[in-house]
C-alpha atoms as a PDB file:
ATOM      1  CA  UNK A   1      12.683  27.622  -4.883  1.00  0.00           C
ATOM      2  CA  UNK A   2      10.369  24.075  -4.140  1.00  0.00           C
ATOM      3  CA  UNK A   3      11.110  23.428  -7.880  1.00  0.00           C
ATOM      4  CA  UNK A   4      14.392  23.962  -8.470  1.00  0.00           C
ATOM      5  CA  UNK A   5      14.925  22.032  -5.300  1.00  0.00           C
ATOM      6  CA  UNK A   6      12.710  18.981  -6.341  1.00  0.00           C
ATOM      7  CA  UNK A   7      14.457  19.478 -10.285  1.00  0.00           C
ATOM      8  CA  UNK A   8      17.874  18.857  -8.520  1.00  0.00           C
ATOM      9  CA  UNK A   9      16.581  15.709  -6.262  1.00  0.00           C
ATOM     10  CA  UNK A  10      15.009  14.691 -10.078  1.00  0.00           C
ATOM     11  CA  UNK A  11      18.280  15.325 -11.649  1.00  0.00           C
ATOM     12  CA  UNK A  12      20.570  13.606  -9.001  1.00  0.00           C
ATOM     13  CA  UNK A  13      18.113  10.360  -8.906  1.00  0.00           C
ATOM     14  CA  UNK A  14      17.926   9.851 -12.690  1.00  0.00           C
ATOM     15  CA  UNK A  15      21.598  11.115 -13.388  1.00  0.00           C
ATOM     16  CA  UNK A  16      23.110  12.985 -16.819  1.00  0.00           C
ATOM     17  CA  UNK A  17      23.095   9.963 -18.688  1.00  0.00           C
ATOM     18  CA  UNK A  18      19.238  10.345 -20.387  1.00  0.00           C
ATOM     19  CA  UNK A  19      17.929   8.009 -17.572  1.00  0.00           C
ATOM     20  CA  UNK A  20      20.554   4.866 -18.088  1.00  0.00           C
ATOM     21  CA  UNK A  21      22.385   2.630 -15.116  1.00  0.00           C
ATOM     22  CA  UNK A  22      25.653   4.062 -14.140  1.00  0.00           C
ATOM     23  CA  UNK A  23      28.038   3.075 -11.591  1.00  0.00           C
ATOM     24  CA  UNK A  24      27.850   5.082  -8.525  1.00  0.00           C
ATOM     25  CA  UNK A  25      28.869   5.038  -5.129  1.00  0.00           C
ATOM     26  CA  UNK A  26      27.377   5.868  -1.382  1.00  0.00           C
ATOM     27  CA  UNK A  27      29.249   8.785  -1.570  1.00  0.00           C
ATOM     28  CA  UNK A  28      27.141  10.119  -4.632  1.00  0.00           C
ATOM     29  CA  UNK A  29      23.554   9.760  -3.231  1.00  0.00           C
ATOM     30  CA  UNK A  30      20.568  11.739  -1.222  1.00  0.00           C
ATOM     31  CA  UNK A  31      19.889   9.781   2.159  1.00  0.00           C
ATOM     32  CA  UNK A  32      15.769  10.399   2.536  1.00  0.00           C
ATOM     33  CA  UNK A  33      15.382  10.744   6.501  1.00  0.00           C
ATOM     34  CA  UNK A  34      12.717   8.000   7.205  1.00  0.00           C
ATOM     35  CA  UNK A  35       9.693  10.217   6.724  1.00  0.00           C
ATOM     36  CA  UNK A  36       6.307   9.400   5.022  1.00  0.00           C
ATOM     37  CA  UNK A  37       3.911  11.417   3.437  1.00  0.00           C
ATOM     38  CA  UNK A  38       0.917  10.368   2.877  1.00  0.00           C
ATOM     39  CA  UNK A  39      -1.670  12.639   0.331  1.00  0.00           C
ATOM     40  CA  UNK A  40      -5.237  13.069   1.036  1.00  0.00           C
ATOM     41  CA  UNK A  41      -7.545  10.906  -1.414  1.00  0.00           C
ATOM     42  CA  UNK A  42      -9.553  13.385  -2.868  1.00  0.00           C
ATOM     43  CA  UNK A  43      -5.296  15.340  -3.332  1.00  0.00           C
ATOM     44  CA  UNK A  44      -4.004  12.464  -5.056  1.00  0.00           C
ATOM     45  CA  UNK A  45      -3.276  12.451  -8.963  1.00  0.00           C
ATOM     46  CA  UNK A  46      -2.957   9.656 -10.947  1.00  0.00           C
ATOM     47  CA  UNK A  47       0.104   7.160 -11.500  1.00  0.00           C
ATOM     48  CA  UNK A  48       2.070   6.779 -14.547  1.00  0.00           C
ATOM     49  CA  UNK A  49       2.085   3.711 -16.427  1.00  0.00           C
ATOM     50  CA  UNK A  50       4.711   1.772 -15.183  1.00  0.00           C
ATOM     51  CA  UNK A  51       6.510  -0.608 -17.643  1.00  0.00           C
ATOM     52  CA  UNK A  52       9.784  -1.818 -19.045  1.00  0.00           C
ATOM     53  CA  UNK A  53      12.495  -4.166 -18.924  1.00  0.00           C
ATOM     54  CA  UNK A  54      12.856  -5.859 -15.409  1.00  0.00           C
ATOM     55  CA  UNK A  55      16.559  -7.126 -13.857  1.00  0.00           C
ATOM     56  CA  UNK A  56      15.160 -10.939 -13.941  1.00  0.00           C
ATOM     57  CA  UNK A  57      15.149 -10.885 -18.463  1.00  0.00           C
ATOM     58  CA  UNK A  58      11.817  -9.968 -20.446  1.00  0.00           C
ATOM     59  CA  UNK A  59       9.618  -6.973 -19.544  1.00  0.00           C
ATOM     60  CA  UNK A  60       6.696  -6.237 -16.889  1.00  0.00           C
ATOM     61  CA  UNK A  61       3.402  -3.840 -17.422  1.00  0.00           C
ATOM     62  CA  UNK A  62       2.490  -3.316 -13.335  1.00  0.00           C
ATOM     63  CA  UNK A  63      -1.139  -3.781 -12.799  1.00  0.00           C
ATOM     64  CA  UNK A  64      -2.883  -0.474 -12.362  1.00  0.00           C
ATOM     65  CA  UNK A  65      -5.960  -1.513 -10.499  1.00  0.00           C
ATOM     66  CA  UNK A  66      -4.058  -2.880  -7.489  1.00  0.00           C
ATOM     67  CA  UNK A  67      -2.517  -1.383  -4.669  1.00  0.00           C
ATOM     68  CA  UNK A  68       1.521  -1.127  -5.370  1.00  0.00           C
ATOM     69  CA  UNK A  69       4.605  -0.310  -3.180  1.00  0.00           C
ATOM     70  CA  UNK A  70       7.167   1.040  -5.850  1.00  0.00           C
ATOM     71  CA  UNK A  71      10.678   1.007  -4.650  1.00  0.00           C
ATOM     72  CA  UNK A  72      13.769   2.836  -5.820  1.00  0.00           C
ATOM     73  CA  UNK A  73      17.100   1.253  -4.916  1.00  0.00           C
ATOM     74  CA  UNK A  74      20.593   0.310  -5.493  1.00  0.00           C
ATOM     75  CA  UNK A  75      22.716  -2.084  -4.031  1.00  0.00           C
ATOM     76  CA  UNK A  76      25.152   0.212  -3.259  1.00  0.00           C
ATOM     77  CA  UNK A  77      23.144   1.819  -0.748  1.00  0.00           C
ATOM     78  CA  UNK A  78      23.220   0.777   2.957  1.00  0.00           C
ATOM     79  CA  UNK A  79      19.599   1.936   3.493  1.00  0.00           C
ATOM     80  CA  UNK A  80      18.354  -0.148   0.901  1.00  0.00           C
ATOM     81  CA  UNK A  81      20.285  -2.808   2.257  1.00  0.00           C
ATOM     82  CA  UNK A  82      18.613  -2.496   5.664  1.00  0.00           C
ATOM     83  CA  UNK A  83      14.925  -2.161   4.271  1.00  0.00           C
ATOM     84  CA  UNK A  84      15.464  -5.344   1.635  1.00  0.00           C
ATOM     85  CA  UNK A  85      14.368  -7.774   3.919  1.00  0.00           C
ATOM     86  CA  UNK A  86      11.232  -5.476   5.252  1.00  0.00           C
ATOM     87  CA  UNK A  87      10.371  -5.200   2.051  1.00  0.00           C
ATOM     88  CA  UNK A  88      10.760  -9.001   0.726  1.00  0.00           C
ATOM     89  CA  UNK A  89       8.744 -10.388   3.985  1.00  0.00           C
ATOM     90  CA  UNK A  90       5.670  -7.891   3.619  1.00  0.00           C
ATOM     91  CA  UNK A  91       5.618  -9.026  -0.228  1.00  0.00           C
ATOM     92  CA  UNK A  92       5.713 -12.326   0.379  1.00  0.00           C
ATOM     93  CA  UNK A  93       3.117 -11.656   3.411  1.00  0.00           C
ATOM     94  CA  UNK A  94       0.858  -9.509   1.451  1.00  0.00           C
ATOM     95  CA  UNK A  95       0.007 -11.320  -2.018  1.00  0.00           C
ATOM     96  CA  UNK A  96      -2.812  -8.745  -2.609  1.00  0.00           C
ATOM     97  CA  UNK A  97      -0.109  -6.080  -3.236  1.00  0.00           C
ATOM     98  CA  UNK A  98       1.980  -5.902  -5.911  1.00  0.00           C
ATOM     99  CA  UNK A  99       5.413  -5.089  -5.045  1.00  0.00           C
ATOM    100  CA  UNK A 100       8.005  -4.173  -7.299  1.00  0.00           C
ATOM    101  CA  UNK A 101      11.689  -1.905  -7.293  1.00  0.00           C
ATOM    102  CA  UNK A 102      13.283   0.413  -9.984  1.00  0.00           C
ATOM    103  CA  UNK A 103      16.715   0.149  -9.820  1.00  0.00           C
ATOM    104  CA  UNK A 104      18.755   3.072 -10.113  1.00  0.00           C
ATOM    105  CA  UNK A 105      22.098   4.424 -10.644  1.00  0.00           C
ATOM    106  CA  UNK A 106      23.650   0.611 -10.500  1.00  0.00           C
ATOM    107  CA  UNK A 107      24.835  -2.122 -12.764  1.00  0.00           C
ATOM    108  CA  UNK A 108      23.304  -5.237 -13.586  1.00  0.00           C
ATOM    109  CA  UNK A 109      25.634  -7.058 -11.888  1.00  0.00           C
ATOM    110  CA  UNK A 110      25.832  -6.313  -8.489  1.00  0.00           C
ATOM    111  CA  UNK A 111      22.233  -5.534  -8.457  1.00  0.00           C
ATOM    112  CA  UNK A 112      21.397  -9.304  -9.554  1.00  0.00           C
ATOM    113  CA  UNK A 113      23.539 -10.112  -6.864  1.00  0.00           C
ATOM    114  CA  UNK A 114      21.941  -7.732  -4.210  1.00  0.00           C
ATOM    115  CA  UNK A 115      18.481  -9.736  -5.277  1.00  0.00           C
ATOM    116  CA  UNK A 116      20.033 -12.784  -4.770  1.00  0.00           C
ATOM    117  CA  UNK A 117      21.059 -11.876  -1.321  1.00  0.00           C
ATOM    118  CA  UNK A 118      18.399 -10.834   0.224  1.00  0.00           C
ATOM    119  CA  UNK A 119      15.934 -13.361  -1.800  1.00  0.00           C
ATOM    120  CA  UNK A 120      14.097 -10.704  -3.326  1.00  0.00           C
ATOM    121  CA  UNK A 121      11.390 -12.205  -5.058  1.00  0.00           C
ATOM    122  CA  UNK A 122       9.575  -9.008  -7.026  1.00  0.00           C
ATOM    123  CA  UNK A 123      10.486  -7.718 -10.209  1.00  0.00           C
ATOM    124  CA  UNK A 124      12.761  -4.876 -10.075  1.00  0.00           C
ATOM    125  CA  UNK A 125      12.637  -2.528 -13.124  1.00  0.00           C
ATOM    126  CA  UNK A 126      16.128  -1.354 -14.680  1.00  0.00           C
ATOM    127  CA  UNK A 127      15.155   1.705 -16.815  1.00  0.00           C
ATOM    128  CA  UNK A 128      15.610   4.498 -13.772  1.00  0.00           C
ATOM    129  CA  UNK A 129      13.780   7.140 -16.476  1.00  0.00           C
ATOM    130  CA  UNK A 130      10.676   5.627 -14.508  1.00  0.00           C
ATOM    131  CA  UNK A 131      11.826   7.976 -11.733  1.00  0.00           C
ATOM    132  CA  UNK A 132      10.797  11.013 -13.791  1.00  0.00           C
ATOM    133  CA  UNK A 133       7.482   9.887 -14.653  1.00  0.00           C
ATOM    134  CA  UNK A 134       6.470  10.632 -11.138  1.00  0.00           C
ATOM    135  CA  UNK A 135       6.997  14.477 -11.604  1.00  0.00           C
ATOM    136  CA  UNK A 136       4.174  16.845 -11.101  1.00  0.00           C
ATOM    137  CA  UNK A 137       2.608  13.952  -8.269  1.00  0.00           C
ATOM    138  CA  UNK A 138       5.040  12.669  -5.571  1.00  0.00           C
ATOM    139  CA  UNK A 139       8.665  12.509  -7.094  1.00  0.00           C
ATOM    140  CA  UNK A 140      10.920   9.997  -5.541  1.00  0.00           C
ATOM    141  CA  UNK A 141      13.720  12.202  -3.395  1.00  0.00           C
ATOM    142  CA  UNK A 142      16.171  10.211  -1.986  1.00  0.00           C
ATOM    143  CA  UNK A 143      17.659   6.896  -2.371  1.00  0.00           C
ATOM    144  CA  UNK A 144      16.116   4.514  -1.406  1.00  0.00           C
ATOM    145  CA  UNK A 145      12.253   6.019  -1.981  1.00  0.00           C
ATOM    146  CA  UNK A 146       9.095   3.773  -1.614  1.00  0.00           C
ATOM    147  CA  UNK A 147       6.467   5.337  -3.396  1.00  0.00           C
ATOM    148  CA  UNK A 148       2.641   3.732  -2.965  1.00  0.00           C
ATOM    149  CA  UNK A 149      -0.039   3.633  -5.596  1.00  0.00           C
ATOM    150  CA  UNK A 150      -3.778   3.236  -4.913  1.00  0.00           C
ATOM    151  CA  UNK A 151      -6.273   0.974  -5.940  1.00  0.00           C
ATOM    152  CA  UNK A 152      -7.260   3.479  -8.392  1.00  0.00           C
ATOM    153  CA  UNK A 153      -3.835   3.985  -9.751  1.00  0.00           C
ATOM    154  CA  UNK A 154      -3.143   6.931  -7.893  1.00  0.00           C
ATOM    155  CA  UNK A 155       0.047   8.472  -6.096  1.00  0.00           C
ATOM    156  CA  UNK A 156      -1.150   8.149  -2.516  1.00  0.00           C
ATOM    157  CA  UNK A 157       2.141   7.862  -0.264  1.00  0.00           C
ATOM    158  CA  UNK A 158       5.881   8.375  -0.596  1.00  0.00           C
ATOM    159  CA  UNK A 159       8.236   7.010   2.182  1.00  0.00           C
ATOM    160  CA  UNK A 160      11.947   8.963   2.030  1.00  0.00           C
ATOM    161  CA  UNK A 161      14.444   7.053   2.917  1.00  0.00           C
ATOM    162  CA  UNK A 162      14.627   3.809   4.689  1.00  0.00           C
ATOM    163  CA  UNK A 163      11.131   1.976   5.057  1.00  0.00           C
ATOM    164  CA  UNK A 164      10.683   0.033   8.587  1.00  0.00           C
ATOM    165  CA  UNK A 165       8.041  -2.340   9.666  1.00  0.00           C
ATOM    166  CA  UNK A 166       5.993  -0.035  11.541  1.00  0.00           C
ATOM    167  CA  UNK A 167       6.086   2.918   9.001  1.00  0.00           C
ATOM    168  CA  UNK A 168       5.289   0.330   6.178  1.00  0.00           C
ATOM    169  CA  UNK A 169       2.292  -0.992   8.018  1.00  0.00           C
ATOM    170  CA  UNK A 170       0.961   2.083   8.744  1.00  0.00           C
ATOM    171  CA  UNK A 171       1.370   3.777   5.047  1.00  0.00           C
ATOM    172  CA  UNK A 172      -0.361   0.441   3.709  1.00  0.00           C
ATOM    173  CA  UNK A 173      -3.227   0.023   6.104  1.00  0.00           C
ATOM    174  CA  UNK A 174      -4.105   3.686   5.383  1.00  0.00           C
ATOM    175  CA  UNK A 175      -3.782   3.560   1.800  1.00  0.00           C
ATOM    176  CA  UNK A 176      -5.084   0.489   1.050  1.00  0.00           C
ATOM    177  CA  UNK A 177      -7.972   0.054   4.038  1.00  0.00           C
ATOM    178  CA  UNK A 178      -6.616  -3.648   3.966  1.00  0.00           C
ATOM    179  CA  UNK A 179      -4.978  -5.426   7.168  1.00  0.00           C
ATOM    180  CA  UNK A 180      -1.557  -5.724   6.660  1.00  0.00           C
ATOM    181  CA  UNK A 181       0.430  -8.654   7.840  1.00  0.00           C
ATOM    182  CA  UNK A 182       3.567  -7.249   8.680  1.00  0.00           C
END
């Protein structure tokens, strides 16, 4: 039942399409509920290879030997809305993390202008296929989903839903060992 229930968040996050950008609408998405999971290190599995074509024009290969906070969006959704600015101050506060989104279920246009509003200054991916790379570690279920890669290039935390200051902190201090200007 687990699977078929993580296949459909899978499904509903990458769409019909064969992973392209559609246009969708806040009607049409899975609201995570603000949790955070975060997996034991010697439980963790290792991160895809994370690549492609980014919003911004020319492609991006996402270092693997640094600690990363991966974040699925679209500017349709008024969760990832709220957590834009969270997430564009601890990027710009915490150099020594690579930040970086994968957009999803959007078009080009009004997510350029969504990074424009909130001054988002990190890459944001636009091949949401990405999403399904993360099957068999810690899938992204919901829009928005922050997912958080170790130094080692490993799936270590996944935060559901809307990331705030305190959870973000908290997630990156434990996965990283760093401290975390928030």
């Amino acid at each position: 039942m687990k699977k078929v229930i993580a296949l459909s968040f899978v499904l509903l996050l990458t769409g019909c399409s064969g992973g392209g950008l559609s246009s969708a609408n806040e009607n049409s998405f899975v609201s995570g509920n603000g949790s955070a999971v975060i997996i034991k290190e010697s439980n963790r599995k290792v991160a895809p290879v994370i690549s492609g074509e980014i919003l911004s024009g020319g492609t991006l290969n996402l270092d693997q030997g640094k600690v990363t906070v991966l974040n699925v969006w679209a500017s349709w959704c008024s969760p990832c809305r709220a957590e834009a600015p969270t997430l564009q101050d601890f990027a710009a506060k915490n150099p020594n993390i690579q930040f970086a989104g994968i957009l999803t279920r959007d078009n080009l246009t009004s997510a350029q202008r969504f990074v424009e509003r909130f001054k988002i200054t990190y890459p944001s991916f636009v091949d949401d296929s990405l999403i399904a790379k993360f099957r068999g570690t810690l899938p992204a279920n919901a829009i928005p989903t922050t997912l958080v890669i170790d130094s080692k290039g490993r799936v270590a935390a996944r935060i559901s839903g809307q990331a705030t200051v305190a959870m973000l902190s908290d997630v990156l201090s434990k996965v990283s060992g760093l401290s975390i200007n928030a």
